[in-house]
Structure formats: structure tokens, C-alpha cells
N, C-alpha and C. Protein backbone atom coordinates (compact mmCIF):
# COMPACT_ATOMS: atom_id res chain seq x y z
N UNK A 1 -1.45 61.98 43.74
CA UNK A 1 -0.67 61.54 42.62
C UNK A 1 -0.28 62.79 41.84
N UNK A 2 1.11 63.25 41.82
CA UNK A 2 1.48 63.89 40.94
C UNK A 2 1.61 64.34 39.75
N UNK A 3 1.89 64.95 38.62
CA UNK A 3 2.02 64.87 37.58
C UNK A 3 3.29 63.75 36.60
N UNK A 4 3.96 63.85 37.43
CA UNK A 4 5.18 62.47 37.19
C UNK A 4 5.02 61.13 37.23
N UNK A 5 3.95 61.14 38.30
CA UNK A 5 3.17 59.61 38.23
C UNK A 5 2.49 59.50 37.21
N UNK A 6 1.56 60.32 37.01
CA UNK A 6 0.75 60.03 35.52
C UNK A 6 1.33 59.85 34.49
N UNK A 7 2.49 60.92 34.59
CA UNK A 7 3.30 60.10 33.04
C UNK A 7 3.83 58.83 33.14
N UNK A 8 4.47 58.54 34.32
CA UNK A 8 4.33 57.29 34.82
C UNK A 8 4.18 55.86 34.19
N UNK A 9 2.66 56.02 34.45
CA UNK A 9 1.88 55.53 34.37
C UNK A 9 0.95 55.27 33.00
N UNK A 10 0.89 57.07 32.17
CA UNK A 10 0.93 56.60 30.47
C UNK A 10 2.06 55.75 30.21
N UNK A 11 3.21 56.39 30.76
CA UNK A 11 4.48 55.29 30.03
C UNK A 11 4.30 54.10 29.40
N UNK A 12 3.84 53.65 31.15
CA UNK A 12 3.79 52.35 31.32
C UNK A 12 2.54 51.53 30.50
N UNK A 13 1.99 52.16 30.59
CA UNK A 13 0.21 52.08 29.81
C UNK A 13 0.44 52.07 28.34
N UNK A 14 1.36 53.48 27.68
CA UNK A 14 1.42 52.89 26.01
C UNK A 14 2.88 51.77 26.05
N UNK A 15 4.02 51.74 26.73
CA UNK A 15 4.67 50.61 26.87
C UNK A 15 3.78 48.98 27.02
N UNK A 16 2.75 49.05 27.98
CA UNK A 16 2.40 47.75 27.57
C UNK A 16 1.22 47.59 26.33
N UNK A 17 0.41 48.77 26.17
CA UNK A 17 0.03 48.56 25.15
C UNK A 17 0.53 48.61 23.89
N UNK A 18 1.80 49.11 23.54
CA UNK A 18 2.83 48.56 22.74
C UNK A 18 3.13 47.15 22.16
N UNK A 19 3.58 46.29 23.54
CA UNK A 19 3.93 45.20 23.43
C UNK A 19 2.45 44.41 23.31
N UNK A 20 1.60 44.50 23.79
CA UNK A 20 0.43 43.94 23.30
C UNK A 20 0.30 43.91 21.71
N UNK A 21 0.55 45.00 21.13
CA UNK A 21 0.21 44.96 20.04
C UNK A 21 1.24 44.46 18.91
N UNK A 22 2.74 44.52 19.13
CA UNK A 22 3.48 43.86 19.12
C UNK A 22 3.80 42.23 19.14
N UNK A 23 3.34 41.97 20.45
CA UNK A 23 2.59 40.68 20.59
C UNK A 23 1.47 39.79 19.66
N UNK A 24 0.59 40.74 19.40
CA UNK A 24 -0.61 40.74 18.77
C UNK A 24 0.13 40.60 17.23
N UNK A 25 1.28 41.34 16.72
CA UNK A 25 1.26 41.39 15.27
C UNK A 25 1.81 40.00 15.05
N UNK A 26 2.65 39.37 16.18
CA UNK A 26 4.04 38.45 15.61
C UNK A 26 2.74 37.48 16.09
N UNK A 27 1.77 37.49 16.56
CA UNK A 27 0.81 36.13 16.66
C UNK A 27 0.25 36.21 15.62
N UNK A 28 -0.57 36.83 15.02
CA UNK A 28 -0.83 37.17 13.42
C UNK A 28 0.00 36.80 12.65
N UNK A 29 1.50 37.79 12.74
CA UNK A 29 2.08 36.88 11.26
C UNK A 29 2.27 35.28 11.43
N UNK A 30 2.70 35.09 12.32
CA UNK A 30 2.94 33.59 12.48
C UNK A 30 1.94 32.80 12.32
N UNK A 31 0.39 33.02 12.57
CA UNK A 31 -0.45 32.61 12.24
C UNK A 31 -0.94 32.34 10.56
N UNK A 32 -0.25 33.67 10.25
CA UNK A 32 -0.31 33.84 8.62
C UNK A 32 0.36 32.77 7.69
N UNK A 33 2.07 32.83 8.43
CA UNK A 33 2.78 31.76 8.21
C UNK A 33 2.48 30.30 8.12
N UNK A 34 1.79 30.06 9.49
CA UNK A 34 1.62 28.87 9.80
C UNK A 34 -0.12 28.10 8.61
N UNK A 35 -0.53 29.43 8.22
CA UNK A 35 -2.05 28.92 7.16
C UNK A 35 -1.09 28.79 5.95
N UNK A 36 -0.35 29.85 5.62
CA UNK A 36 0.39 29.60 3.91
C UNK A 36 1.06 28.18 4.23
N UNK A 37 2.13 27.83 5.24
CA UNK A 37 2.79 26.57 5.52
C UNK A 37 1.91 25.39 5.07
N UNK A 38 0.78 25.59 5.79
CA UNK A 38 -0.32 24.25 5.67
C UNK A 38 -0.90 24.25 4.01
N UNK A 39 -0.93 25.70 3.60
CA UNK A 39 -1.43 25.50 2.26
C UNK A 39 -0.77 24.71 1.16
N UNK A 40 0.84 25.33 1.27
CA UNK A 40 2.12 24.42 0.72
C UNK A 40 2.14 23.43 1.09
N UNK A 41 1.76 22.95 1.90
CA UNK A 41 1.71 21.07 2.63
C UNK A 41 0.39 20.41 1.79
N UNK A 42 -0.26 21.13 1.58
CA UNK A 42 -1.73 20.38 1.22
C UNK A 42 -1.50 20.35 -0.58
N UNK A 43 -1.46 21.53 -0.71
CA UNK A 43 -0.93 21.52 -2.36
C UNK A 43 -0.08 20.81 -2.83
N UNK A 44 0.77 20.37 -1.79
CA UNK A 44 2.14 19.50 -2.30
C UNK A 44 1.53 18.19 -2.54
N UNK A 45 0.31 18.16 -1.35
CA UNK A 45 0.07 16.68 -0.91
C UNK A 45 -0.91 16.19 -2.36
N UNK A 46 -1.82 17.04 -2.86
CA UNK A 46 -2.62 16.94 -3.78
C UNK A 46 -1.66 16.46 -4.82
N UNK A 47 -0.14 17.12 -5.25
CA UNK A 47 0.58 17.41 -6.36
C UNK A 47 0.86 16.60 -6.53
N UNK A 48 1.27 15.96 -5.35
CA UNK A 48 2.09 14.33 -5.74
C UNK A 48 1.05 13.23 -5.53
N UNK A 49 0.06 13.69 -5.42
CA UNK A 49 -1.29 12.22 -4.94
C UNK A 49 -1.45 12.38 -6.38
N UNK A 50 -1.95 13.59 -7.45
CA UNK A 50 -2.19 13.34 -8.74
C UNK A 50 -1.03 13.23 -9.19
N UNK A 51 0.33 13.12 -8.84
CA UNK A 51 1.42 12.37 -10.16
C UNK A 51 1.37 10.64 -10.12
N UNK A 52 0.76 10.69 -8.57
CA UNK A 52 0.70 9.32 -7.81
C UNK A 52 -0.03 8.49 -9.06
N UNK A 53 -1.20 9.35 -8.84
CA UNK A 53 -2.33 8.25 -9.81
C UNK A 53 -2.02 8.55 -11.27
N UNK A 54 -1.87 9.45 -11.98
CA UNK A 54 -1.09 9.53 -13.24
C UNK A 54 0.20 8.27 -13.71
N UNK A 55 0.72 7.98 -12.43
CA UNK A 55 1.91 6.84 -12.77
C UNK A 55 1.11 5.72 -12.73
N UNK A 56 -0.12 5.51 -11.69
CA UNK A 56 -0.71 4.47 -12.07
C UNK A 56 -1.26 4.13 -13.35
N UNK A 57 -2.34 5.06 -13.73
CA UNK A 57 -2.77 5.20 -14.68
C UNK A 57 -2.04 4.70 -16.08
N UNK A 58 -0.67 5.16 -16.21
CA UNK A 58 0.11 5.04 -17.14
C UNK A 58 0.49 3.08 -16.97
N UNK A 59 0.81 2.56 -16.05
CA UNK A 59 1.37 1.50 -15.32
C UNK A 59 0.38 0.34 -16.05
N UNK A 60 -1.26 0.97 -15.53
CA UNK A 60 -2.55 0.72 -16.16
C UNK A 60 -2.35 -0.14 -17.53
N UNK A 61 -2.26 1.49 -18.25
CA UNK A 61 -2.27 1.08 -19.63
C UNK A 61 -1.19 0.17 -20.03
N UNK A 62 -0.05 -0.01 -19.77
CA UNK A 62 1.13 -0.23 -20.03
C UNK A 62 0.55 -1.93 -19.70
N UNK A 63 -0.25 -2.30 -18.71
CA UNK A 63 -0.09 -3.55 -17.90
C UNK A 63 -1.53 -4.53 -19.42
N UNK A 64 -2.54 -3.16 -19.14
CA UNK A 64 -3.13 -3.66 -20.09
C UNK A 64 -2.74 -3.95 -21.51
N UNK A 65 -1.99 -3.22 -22.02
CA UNK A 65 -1.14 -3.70 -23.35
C UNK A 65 -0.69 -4.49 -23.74
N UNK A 66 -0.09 -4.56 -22.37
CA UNK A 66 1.23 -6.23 -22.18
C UNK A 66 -0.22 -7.46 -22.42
N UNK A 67 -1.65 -7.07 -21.33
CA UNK A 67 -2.40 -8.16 -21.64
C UNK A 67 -3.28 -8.74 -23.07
N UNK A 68 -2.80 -7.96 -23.68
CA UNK A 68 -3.75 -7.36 -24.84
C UNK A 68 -2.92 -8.32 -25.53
N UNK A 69 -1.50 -7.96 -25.98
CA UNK A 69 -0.48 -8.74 -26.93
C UNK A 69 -0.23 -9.87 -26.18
N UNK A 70 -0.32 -10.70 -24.54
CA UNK A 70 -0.32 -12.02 -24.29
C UNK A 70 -1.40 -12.48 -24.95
N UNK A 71 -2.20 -11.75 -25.24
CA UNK A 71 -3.99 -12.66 -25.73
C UNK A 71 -4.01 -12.82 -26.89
N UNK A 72 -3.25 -11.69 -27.68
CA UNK A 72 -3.12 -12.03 -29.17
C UNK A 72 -2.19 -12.88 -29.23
N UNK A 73 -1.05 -13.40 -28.96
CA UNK A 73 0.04 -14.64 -28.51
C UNK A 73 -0.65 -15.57 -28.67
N UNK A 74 -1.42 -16.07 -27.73
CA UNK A 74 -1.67 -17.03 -26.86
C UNK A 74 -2.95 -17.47 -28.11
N UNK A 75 -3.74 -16.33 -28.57
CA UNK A 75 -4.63 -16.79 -30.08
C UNK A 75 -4.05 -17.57 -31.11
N UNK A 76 -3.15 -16.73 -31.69
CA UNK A 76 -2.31 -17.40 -32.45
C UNK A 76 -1.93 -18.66 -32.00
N UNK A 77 -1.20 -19.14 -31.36
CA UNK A 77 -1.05 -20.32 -30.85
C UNK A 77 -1.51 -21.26 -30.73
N UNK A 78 -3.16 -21.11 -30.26
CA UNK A 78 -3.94 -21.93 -30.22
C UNK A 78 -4.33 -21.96 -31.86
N UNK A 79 -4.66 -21.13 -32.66
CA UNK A 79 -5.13 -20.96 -33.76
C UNK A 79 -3.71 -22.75 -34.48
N UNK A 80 -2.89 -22.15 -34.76
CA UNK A 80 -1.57 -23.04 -34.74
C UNK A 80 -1.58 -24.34 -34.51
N UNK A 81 -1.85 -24.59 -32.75
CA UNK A 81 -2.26 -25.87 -32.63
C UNK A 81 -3.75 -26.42 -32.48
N UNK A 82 -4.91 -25.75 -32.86
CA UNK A 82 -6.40 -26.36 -33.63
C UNK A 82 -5.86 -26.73 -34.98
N UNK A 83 -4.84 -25.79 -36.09
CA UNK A 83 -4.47 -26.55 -37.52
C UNK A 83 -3.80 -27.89 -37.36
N UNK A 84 -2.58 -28.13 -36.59
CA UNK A 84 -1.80 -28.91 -36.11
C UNK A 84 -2.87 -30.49 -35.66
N UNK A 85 -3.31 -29.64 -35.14
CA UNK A 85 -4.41 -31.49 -34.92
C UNK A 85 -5.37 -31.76 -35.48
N UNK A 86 -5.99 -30.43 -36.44
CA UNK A 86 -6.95 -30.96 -37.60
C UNK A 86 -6.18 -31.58 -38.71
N UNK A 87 -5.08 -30.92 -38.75
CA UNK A 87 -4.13 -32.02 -39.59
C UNK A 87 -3.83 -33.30 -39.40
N UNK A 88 -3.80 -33.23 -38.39
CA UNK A 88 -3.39 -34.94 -37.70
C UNK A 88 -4.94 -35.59 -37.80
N UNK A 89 -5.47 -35.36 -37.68
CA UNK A 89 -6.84 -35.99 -37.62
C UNK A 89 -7.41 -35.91 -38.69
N UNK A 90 -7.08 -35.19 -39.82
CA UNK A 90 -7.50 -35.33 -40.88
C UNK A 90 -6.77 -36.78 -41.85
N UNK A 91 -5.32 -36.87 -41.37
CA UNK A 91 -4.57 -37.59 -41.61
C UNK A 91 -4.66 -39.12 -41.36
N UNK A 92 -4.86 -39.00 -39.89
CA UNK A 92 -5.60 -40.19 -39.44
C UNK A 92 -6.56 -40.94 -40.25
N UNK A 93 -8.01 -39.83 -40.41
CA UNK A 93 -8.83 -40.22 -41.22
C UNK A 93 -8.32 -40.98 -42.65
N UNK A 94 -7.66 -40.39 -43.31
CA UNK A 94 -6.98 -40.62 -44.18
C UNK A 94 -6.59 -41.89 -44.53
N UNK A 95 -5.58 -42.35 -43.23
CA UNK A 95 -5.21 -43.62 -43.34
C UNK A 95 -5.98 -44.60 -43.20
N UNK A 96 -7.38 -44.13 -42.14
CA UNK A 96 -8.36 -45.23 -41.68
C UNK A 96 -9.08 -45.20 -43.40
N UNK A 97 -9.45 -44.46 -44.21
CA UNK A 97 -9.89 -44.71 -45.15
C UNK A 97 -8.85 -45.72 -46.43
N UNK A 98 -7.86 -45.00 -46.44
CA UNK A 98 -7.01 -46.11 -46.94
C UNK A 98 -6.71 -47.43 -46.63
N UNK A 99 -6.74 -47.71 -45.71
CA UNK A 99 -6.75 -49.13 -45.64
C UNK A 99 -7.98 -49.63 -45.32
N UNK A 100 -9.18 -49.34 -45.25
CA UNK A 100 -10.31 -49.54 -45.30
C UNK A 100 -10.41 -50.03 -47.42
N UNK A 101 -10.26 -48.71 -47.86
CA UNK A 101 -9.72 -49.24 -49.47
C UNK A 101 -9.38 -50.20 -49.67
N UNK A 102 -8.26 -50.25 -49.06
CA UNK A 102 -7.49 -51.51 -49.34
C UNK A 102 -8.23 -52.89 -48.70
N UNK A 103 -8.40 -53.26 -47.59
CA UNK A 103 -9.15 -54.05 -47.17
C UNK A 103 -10.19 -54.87 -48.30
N UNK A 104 -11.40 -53.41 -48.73
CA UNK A 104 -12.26 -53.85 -49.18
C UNK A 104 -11.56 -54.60 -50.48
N UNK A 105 -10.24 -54.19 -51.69
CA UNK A 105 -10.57 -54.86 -52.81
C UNK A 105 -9.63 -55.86 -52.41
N UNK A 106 -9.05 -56.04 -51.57
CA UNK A 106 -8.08 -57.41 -51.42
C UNK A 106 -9.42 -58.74 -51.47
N UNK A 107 -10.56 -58.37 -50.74
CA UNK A 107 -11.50 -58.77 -50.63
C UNK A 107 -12.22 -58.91 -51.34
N UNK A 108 -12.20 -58.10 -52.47
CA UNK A 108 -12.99 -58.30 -53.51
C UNK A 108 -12.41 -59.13 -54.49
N UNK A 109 -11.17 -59.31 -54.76
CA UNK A 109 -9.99 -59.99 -55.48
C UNK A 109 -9.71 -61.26 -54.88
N UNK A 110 -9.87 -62.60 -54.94
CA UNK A 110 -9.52 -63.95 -54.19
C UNK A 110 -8.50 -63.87 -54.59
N UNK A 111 -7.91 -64.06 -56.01
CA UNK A 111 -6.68 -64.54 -56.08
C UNK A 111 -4.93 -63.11 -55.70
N UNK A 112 -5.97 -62.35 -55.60
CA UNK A 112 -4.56 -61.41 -54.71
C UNK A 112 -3.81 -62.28 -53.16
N UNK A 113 -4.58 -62.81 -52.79
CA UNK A 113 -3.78 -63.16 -51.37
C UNK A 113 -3.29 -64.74 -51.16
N UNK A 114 -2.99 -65.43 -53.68
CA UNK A 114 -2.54 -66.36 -53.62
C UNK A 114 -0.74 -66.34 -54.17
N UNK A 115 -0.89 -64.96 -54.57
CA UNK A 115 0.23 -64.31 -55.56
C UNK A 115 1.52 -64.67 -54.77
């Protein structure tokens, strides 16, 4: 083997160890790429899972509010109609006592029911 072969043969030797390393860098960066990519995917995924539950949250309160002022509604109301029929029933009473009144002095009086 000559001296021309050996250079040859370095040539060829730092030529492929060149591209090895070459090889080697663009698998690295891309690898690099491909971890930051996933990081931006995961961060995104977190970003919008907490706006996710933040809208719930808000939705939450908003739903509970609405239940809060149906209950105060719906108190009132009843409050409204418990007066409404203690009135009536007080009324009732009323009349059952009045003519109970009446009853008794027609009864007590003979000549009222000759008039």
C-alpha cells in the first residue's frame, strides 16, 4: 500500500467520520426540537386544561347564584302564600265564630224569630 492509498483512505476515514458526526448533530438537534415541541404541547395542554377549569369554576359560581336567588324567590313566595291562607283561615274562623254569635242570641231571644 502506497502512500496515496493511505491518504486514500484518511480521506475516506475523516469523510465518513465527518458525516457521522454530521449525522450525529442533525439527530441531536432534531431530538432537541422534537423535546422543546413536546414541551410546547404539554404546556399548551396544561394552559388550556387550567382555563378549562377556571371557566368551570366561574360557570360554578354563576350556576350557584342563579340557585341561591331561585331559593330566595321561591321563600318569598311561599312566605306570601303561608300569609295568604293564614288569612283565609283566619277569616274562616271568623265567620264560623260569627255566626256561631249569632246562632247563640237568636237563641237566646224567642221573640226575634216572631218579628
Amino acid at each position: 500500500m502506497d502512500e496515496k492509498d493511505a491518504n486514500r483512505i484518511d480521506e475516506a476515514t475523516e469523510d465518513l467520520a465527518g458525516a457521522a458526526r454530521e449525522s450525529y448533530n442533525v439527530a441531536v438537534d432534531r431530538a432537541f426540537a422534537a423535546r422543546e415541541s413536546s414541551t410546547r404541547l404539554t404546556r399548551s395542554f396544561f394552559e388550556d386544561w387550567l382555563d378549562t377549569l377556571q371557566d368551570q369554576a366561574e360557570l360554578n359560581r354563576h350556576t350557584i347564584q342563579s340557585l341561591a336567588e331561585l331559593a330566595r324567590e321561591q321563600r318569598e313566595v311561599f312566605r306570601e302564600l303561608s300569609r295568604e291562607s293564614l288569612n283565609a283561615y283566619d277569616g274562616f274562623l271568623d265567620s264560623l265564630f260569627s255566626y256561631y254569635k249569632e246562632a247563640s242570641e237568636k237563641s237566646e231571644d224567642p221573640g226575634a224569630d216572631l218579628c
